[in-house]
Structures are given as C-alpha cells and as structure tokens.
N, C-alpha and C. Protein backbone atom coordinates (compact mmCIF):
# COMPACT_ATOMS: atom_id res chain seq x y z
N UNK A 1 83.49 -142.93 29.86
CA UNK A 1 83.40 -141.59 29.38
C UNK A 1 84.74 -141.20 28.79
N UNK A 2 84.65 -140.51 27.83
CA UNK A 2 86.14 -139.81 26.86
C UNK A 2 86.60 -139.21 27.89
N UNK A 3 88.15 -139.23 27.66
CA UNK A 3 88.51 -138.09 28.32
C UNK A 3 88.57 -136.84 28.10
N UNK A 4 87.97 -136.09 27.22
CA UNK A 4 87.60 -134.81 26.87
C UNK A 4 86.30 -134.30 26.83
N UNK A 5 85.52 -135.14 27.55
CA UNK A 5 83.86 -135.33 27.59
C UNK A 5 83.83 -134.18 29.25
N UNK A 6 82.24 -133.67 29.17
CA UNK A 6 82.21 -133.22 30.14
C UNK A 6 81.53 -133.90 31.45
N UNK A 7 81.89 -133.72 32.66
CA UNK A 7 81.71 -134.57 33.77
C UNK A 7 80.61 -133.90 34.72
N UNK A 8 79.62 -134.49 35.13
CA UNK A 8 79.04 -133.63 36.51
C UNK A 8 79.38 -134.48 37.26
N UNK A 9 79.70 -133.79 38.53
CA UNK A 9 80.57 -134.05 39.97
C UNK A 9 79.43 -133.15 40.88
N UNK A 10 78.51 -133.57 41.89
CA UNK A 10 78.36 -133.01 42.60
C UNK A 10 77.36 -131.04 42.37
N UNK A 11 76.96 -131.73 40.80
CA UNK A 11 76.06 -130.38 40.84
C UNK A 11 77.01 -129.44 40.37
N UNK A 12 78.44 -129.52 40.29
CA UNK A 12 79.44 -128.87 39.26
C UNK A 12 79.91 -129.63 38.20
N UNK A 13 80.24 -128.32 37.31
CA UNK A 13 80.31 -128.85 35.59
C UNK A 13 81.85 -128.67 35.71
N UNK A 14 82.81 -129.92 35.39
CA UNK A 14 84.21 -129.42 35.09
C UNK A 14 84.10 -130.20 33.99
N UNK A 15 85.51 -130.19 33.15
CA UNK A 15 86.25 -130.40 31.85
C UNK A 15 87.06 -131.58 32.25
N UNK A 16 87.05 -132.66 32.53
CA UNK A 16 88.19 -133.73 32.77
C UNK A 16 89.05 -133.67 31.17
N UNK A 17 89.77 -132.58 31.46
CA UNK A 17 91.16 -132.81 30.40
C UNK A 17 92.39 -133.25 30.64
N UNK A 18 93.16 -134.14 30.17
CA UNK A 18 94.63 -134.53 30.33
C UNK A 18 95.36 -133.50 31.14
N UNK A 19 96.20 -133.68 31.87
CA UNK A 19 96.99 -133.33 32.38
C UNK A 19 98.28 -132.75 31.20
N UNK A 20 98.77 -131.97 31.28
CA UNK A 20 100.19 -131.96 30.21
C UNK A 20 101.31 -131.12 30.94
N UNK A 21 101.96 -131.25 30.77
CA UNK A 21 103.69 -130.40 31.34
C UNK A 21 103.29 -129.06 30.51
N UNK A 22 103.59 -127.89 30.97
CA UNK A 22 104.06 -126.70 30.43
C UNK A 22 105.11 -127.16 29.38
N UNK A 23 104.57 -126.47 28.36
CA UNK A 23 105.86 -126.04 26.91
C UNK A 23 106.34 -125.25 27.31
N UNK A 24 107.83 -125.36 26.33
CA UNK A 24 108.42 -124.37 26.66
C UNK A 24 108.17 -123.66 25.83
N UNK A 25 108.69 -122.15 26.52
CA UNK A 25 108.63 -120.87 25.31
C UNK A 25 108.26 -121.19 24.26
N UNK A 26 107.96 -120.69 23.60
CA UNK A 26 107.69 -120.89 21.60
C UNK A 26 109.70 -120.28 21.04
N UNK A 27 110.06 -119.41 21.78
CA UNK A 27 111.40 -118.87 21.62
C UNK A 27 112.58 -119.63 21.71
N UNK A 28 112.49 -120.60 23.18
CA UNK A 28 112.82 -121.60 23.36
C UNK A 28 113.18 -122.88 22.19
N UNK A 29 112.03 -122.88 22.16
CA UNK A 29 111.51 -124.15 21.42
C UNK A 29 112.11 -124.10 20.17
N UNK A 30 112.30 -122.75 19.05
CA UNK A 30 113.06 -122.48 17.86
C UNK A 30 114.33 -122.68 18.03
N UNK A 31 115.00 -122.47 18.98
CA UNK A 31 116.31 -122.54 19.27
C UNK A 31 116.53 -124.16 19.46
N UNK A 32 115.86 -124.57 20.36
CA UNK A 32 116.17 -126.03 20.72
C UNK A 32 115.76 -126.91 19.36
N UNK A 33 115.07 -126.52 18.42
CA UNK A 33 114.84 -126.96 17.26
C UNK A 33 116.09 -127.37 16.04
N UNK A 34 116.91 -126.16 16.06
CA UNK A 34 117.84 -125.90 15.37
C UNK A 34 118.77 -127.30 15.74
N UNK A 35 119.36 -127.57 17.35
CA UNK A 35 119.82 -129.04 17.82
C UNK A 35 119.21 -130.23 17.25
N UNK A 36 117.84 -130.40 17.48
CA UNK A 36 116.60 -131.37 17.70
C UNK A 36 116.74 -131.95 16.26
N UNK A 37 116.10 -130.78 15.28
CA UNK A 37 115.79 -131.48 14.06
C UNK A 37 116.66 -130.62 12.54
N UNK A 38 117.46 -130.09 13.06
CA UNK A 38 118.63 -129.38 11.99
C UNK A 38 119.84 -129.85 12.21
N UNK A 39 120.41 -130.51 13.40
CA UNK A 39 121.96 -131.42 13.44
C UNK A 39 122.91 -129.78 13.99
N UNK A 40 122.14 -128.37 14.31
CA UNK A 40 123.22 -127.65 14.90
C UNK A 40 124.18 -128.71 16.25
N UNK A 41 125.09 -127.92 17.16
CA UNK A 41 125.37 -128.24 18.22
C UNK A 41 125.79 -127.12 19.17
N UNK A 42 125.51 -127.57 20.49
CA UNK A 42 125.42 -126.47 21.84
C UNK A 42 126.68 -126.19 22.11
N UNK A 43 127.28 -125.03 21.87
CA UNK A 43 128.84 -124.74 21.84
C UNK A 43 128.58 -123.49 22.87
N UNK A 44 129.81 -123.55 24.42
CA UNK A 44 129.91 -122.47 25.05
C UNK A 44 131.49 -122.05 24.72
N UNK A 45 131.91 -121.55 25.95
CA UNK A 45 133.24 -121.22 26.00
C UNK A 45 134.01 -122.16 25.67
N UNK A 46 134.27 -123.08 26.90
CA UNK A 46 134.88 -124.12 26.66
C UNK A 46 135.12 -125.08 25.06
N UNK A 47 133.69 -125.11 24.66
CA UNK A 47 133.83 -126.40 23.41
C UNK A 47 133.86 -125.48 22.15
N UNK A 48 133.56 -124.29 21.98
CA UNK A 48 133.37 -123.85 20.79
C UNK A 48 134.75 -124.02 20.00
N UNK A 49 136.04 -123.73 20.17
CA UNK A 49 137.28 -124.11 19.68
C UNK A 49 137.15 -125.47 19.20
N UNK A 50 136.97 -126.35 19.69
CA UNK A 50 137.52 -128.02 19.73
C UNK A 50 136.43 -127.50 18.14
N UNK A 51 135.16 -127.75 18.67
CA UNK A 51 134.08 -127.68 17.63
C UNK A 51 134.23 -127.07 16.35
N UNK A 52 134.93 -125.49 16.20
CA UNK A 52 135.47 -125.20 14.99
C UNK A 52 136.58 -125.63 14.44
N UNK A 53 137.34 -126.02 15.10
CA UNK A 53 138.48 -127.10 14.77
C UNK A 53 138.36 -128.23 13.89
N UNK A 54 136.96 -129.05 14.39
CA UNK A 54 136.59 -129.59 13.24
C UNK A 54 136.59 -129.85 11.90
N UNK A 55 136.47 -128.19 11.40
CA UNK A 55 136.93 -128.06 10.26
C UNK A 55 136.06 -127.80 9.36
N UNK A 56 136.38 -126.94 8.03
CA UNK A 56 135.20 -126.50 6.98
C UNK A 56 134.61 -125.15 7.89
N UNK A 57 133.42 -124.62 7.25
CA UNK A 57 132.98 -123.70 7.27
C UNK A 57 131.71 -123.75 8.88
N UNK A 58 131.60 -122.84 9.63
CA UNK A 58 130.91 -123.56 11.09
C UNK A 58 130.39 -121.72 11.13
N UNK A 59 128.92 -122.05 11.79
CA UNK A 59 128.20 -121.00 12.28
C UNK A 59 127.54 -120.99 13.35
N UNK A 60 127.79 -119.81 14.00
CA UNK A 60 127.31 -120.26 15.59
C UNK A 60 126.50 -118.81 15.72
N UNK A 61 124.81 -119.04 15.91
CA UNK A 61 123.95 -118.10 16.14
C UNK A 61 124.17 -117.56 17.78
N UNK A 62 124.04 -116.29 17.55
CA UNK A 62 123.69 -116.01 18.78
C UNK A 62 122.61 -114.86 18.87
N UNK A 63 121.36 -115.45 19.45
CA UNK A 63 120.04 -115.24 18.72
C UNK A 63 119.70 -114.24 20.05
N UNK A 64 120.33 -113.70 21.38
CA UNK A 64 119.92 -112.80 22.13
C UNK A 64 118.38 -113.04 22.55
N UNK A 65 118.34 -112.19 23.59
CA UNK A 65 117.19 -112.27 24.32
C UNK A 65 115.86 -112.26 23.59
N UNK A 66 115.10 -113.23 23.75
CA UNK A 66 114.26 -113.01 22.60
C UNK A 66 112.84 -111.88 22.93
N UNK A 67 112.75 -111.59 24.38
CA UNK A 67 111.62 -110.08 24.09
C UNK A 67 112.56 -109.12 23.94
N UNK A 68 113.56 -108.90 24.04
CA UNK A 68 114.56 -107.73 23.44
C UNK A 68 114.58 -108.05 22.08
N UNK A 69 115.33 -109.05 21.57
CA UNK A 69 115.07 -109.05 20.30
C UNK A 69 114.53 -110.44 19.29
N UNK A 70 113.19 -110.22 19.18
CA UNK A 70 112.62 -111.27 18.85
C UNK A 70 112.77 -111.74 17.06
N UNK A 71 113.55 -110.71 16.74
CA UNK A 71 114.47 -111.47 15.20
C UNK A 71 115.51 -112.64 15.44
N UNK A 72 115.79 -112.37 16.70
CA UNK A 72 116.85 -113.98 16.84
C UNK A 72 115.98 -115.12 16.72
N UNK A 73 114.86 -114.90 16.70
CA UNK A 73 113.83 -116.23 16.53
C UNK A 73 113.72 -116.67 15.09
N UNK A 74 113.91 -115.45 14.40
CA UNK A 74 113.50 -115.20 13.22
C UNK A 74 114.84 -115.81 12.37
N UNK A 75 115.90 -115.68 12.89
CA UNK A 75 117.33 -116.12 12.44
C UNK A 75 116.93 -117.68 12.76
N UNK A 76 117.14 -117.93 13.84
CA UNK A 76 116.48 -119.18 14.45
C UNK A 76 115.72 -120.43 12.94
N UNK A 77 115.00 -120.01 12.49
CA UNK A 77 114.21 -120.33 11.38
C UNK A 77 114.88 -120.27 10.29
N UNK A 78 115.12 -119.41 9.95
CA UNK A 78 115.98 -119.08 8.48
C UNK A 78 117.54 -119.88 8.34
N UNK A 79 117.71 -119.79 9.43
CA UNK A 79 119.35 -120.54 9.56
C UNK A 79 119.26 -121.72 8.43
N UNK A 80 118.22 -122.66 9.12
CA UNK A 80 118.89 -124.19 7.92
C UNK A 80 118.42 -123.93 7.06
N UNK A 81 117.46 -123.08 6.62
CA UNK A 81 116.79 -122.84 5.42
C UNK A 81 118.08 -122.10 4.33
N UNK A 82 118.71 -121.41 4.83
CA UNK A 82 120.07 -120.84 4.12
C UNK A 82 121.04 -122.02 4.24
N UNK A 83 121.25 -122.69 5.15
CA UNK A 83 122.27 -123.76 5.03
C UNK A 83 121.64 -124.64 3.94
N UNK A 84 120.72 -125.02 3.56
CA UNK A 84 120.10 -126.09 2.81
C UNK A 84 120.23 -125.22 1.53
N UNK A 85 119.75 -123.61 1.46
CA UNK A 85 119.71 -123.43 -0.04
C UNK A 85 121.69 -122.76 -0.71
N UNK A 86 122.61 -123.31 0.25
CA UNK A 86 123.82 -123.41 0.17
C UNK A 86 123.99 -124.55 0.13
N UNK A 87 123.47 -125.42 -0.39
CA UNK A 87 124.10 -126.65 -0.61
C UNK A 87 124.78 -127.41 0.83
N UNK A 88 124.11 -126.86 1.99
CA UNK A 88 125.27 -127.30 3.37
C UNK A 88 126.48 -126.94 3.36
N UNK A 89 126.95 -125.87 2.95
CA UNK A 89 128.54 -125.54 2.97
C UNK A 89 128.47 -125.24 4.34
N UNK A 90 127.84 -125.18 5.71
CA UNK A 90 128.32 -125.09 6.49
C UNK A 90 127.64 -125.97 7.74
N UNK A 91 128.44 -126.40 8.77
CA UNK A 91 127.77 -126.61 10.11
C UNK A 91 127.09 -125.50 10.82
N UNK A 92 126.26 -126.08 11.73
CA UNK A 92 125.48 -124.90 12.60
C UNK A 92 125.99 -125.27 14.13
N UNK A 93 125.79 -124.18 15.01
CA UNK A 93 125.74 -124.11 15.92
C UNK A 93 125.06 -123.31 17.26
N UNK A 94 124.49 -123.11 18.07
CA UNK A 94 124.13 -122.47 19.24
C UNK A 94 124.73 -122.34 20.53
N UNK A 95 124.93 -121.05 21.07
CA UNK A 95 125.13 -121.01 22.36
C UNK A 95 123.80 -120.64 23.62
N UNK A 96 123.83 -121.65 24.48
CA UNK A 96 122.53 -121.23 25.51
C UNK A 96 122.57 -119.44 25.44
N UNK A 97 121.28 -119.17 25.80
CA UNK A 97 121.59 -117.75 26.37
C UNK A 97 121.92 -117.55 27.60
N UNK A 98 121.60 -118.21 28.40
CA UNK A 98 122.58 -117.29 29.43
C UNK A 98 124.38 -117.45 29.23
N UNK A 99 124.70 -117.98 28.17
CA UNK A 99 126.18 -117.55 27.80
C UNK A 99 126.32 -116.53 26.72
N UNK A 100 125.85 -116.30 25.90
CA UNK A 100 125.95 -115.71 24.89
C UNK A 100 127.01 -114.07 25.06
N UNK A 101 125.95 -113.73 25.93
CA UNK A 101 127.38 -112.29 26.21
C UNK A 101 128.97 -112.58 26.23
N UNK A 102 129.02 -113.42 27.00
CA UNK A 102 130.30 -113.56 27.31
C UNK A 102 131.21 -114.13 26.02
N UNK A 103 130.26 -114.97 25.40
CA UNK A 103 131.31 -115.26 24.11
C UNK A 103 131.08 -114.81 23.37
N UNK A 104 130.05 -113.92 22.96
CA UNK A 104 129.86 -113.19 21.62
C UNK A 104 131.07 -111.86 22.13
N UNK A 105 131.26 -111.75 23.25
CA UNK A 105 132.16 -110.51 23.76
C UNK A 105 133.85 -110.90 23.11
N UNK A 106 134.04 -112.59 23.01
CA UNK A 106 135.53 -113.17 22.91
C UNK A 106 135.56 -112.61 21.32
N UNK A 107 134.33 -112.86 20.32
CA UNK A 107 134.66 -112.43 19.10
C UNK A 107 134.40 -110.94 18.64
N UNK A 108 134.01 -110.13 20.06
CA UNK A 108 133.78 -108.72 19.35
C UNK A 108 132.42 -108.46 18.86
N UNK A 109 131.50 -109.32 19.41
CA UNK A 109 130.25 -109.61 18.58
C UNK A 109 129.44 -108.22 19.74
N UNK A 110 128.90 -107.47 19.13
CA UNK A 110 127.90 -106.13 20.04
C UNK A 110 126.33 -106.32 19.76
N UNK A 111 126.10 -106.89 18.49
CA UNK A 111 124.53 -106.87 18.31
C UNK A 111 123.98 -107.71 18.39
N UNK A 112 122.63 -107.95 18.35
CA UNK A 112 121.58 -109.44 18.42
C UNK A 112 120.41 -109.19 17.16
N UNK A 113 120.31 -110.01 17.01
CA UNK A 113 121.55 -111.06 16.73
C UNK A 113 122.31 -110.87 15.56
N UNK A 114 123.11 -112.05 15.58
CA UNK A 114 124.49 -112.42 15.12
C UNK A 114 124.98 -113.75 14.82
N UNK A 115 125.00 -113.63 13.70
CA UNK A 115 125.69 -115.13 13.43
C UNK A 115 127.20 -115.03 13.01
N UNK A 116 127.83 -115.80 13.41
CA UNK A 116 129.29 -115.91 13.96
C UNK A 116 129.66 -116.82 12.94
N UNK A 117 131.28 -116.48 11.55
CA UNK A 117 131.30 -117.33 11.12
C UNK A 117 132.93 -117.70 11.54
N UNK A 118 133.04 -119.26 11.41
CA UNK A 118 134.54 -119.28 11.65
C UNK A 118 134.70 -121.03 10.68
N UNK A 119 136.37 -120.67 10.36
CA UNK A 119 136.48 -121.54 9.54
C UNK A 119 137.72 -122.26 9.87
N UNK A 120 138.24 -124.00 9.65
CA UNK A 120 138.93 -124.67 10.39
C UNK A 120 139.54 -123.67 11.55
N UNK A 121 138.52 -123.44 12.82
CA UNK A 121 139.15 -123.06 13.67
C UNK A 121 139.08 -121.27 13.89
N UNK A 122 139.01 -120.44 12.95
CA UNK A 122 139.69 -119.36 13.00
C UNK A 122 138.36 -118.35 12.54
N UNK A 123 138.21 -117.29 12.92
CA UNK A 123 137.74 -116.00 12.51
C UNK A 123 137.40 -115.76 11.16
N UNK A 124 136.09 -115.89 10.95
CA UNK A 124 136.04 -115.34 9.50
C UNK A 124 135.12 -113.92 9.19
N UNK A 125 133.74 -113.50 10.23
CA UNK A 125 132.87 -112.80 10.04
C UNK A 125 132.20 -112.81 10.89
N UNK A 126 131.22 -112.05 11.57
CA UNK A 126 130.31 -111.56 12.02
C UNK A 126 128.98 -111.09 11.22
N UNK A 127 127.85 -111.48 10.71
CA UNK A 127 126.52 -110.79 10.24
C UNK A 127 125.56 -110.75 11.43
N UNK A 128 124.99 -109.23 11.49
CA UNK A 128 124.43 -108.83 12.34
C UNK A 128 122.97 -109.22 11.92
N UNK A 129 122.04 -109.19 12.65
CA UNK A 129 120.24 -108.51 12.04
C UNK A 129 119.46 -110.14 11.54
N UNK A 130 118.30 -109.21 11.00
CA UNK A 130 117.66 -110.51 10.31
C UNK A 130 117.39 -109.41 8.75
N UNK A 131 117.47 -110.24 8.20
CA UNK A 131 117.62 -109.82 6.93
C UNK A 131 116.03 -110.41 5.77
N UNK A 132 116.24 -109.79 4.55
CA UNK A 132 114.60 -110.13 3.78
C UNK A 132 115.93 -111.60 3.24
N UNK A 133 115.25 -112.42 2.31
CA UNK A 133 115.93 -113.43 2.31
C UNK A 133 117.18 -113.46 0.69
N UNK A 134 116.60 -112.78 0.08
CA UNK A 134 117.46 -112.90 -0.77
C UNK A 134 118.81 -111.95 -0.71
N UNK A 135 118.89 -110.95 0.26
CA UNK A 135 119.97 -110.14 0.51
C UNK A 135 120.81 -111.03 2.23
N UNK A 136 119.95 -111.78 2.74
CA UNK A 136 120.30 -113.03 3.36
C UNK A 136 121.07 -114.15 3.06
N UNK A 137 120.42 -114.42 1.67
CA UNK A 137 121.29 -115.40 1.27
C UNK A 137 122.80 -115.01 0.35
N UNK A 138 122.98 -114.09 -0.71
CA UNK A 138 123.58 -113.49 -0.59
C UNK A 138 124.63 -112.85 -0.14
N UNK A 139 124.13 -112.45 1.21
CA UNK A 139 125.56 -111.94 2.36
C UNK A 139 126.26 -113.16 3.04
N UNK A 140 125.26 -114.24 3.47
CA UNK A 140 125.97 -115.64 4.11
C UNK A 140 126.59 -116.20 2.99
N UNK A 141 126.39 -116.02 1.25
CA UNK A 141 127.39 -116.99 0.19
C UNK A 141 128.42 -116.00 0.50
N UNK A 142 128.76 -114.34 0.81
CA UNK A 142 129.44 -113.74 0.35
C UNK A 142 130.53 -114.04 1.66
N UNK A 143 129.90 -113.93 2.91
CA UNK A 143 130.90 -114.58 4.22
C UNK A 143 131.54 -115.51 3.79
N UNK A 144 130.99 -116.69 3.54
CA UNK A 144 131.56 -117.70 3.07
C UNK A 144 132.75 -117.92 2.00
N UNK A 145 132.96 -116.85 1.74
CA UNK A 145 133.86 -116.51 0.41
C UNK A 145 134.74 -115.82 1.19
N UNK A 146 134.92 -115.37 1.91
CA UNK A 146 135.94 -114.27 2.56
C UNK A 146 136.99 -114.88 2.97
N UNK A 147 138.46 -114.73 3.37
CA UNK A 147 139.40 -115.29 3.80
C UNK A 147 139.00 -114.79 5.44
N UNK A 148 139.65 -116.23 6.52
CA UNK A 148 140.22 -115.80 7.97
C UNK A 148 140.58 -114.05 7.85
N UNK A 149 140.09 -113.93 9.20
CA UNK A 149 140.74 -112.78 9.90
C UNK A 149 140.56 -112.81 11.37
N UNK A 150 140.94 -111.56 11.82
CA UNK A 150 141.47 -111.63 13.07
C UNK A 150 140.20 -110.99 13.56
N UNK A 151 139.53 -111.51 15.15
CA UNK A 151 138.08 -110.64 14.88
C UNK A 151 138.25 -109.82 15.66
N UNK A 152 137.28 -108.78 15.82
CA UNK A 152 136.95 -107.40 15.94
C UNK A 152 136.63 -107.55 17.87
N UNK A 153 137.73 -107.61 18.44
CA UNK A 153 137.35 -107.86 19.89
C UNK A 153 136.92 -106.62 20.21
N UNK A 154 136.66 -106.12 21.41
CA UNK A 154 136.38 -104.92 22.29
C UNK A 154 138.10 -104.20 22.64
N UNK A 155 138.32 -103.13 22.69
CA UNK A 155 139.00 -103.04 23.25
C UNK A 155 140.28 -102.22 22.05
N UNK A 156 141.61 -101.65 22.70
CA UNK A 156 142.27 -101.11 21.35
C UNK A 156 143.28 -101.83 21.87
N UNK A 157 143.91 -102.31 20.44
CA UNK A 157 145.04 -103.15 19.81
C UNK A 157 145.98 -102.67 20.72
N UNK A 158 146.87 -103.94 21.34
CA UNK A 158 147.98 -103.41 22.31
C UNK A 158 149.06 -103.46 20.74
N UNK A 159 150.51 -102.43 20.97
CA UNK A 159 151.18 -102.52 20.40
C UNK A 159 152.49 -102.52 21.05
N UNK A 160 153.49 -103.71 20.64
CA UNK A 160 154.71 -103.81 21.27
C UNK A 160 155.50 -102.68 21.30
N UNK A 161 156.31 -102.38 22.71
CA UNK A 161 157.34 -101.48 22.88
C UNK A 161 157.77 -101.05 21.89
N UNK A 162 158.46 -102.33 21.05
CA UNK A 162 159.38 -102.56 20.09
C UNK A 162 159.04 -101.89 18.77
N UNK A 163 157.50 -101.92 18.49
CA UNK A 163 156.90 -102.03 17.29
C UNK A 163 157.17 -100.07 16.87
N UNK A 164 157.82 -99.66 15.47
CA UNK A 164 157.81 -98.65 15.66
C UNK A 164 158.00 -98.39 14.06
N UNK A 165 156.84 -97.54 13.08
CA UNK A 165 156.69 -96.85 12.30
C UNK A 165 157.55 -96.23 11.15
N UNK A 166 157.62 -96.16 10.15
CA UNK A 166 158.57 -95.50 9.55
C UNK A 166 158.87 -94.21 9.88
N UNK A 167 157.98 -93.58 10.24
CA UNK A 167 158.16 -92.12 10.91
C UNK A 167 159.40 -92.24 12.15
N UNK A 168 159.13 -93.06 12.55
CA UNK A 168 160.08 -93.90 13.79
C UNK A 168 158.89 -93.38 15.46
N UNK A 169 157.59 -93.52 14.78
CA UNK A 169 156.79 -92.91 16.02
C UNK A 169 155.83 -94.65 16.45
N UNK A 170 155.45 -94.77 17.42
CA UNK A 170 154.84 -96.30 17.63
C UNK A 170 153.63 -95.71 17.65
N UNK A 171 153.28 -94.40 17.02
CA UNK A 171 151.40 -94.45 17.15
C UNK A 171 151.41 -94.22 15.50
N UNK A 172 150.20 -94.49 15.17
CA UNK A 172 149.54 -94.09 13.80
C UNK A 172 149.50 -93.21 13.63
C-alpha cells in the first residue's frame, strides 16, 4: 500500500502519512535564506567588526521581530534582489534576533527594520522601513555613495573639559 493511501485498522479510517519535523517559521526561514542561498553572513557583537573590516561596501539587516514588524520579512526578500540589481556592490549580512537590540543600539539604530551600512570597517548609514522598490533602490545606490561617518549612537556627545568655543563657552 502507498504511503499516502488510506488504511483500515480495526474498523477505524486513519491517513498513514509520513512523518515530517516541524518547519520553521515562514519568518524564520526568509532570514535563514538570505545565509542559505544569498552568501549573507551571521554577524553579532563580537564578529561584526572583523567582518566589516573585510572591506568594500557591507550590509547588515536587522529585520526585528517579525509579528511586530512583519516588513523585516519583506526587507528579508528584497535585500539580494537590490544587491543583484546593484551590480553586487555590496556584501550582506544578518544578526540573530535575539541580538539585534543590543547591536542595532552600538550603531544608534531605533527602528525595524533597518539596514545598517558600513564600509572598510566604519559607519556609513542607517535606512529605516521597507520601501516600494524603485525609491528602494535608489536610496541603497544613494547610501552607497555617501562618505564614512560617525553613527548616530543613543545618548549626547560627551565634550572635553578642554574643548571650548570661540565665544570661549564649552556649550553650543
């Protein structure tokens, strides 16, 4: 008998179907996709430096909770599709979620999602949202064009003792 055929046992009708493992999430599964079959890589605290160090242009999604916000799925998808219609000017990357706060917090990052850009090493941008695609593609050529900067942490700029104004005052 098939194994998808139906069985009588005893005067009851069951379904002898395969056995299978639970999938994961469908949410899951977009994210782990991006690794799997796009060449991103899993960057936390620790490795994300070494990793932008690397060098050239590097993007690291951070796609947030996905029933809070289920456009990080949506980024999720679109990502290599913008890396591919850029010619690959950049690497990809992901952080698990249960890290994401904590390092989207190191670059100042507040929304979900967010894709994080940084270049040999250093700070270049933040794009928030999911976007329609041609104002998508667009804003990621226009990141990509931007010089390093210093990113937008939490918190207000400490300023040295020393540091003091033409006015001769150390506040703005």
């Amino acid at each position: 008998m098939s194994e998808n055929t139906l069985e009588m046992d005893s005067s009851e009708a069951r379904l002898n179907l395969p056995v299978q493992a639970p999938q994961a999430r469908a949410s899951e599964s977009l994210i782990e996709r991006l690794v799997s079959q796009h060449g991103a890589s899993w960057v936390d605290g620790e490795t994300i430096q070494a990793w932008a160090e690397q060098g050239g242009d590097r993007v690291v999604l951070f796609a947030g909770d996905p029933v809070q916000f289920p456009e990080g799925q949506d980024v999720a998808v679109v990502l290599p599709e913008l890396r591919r219609a850029l010619g690959g000017r950049f690497e990809m990357a992901v952080v698990p979620r249960e890290l994401e706060q904590d390092l989207a917090r190191r670059y100042g990052s507040q929304r979900w999602p967010s894709l994080l850009f940084l270049r040999d090493g250093q700070y270049v941008a933040t794009l928030s949202g999911m976007h329609d695609w041609d104002v998508f593609l667009n804003e990621v050529d226009r990141v990509l064009s931007l010089p390093v900067s210093r990113a937008p942490t939490i918190g207000i700029p400490l300023v040295s003792a020393n540091a003091v104004n033409a006015s001769g005052s150390a506040c703005h």
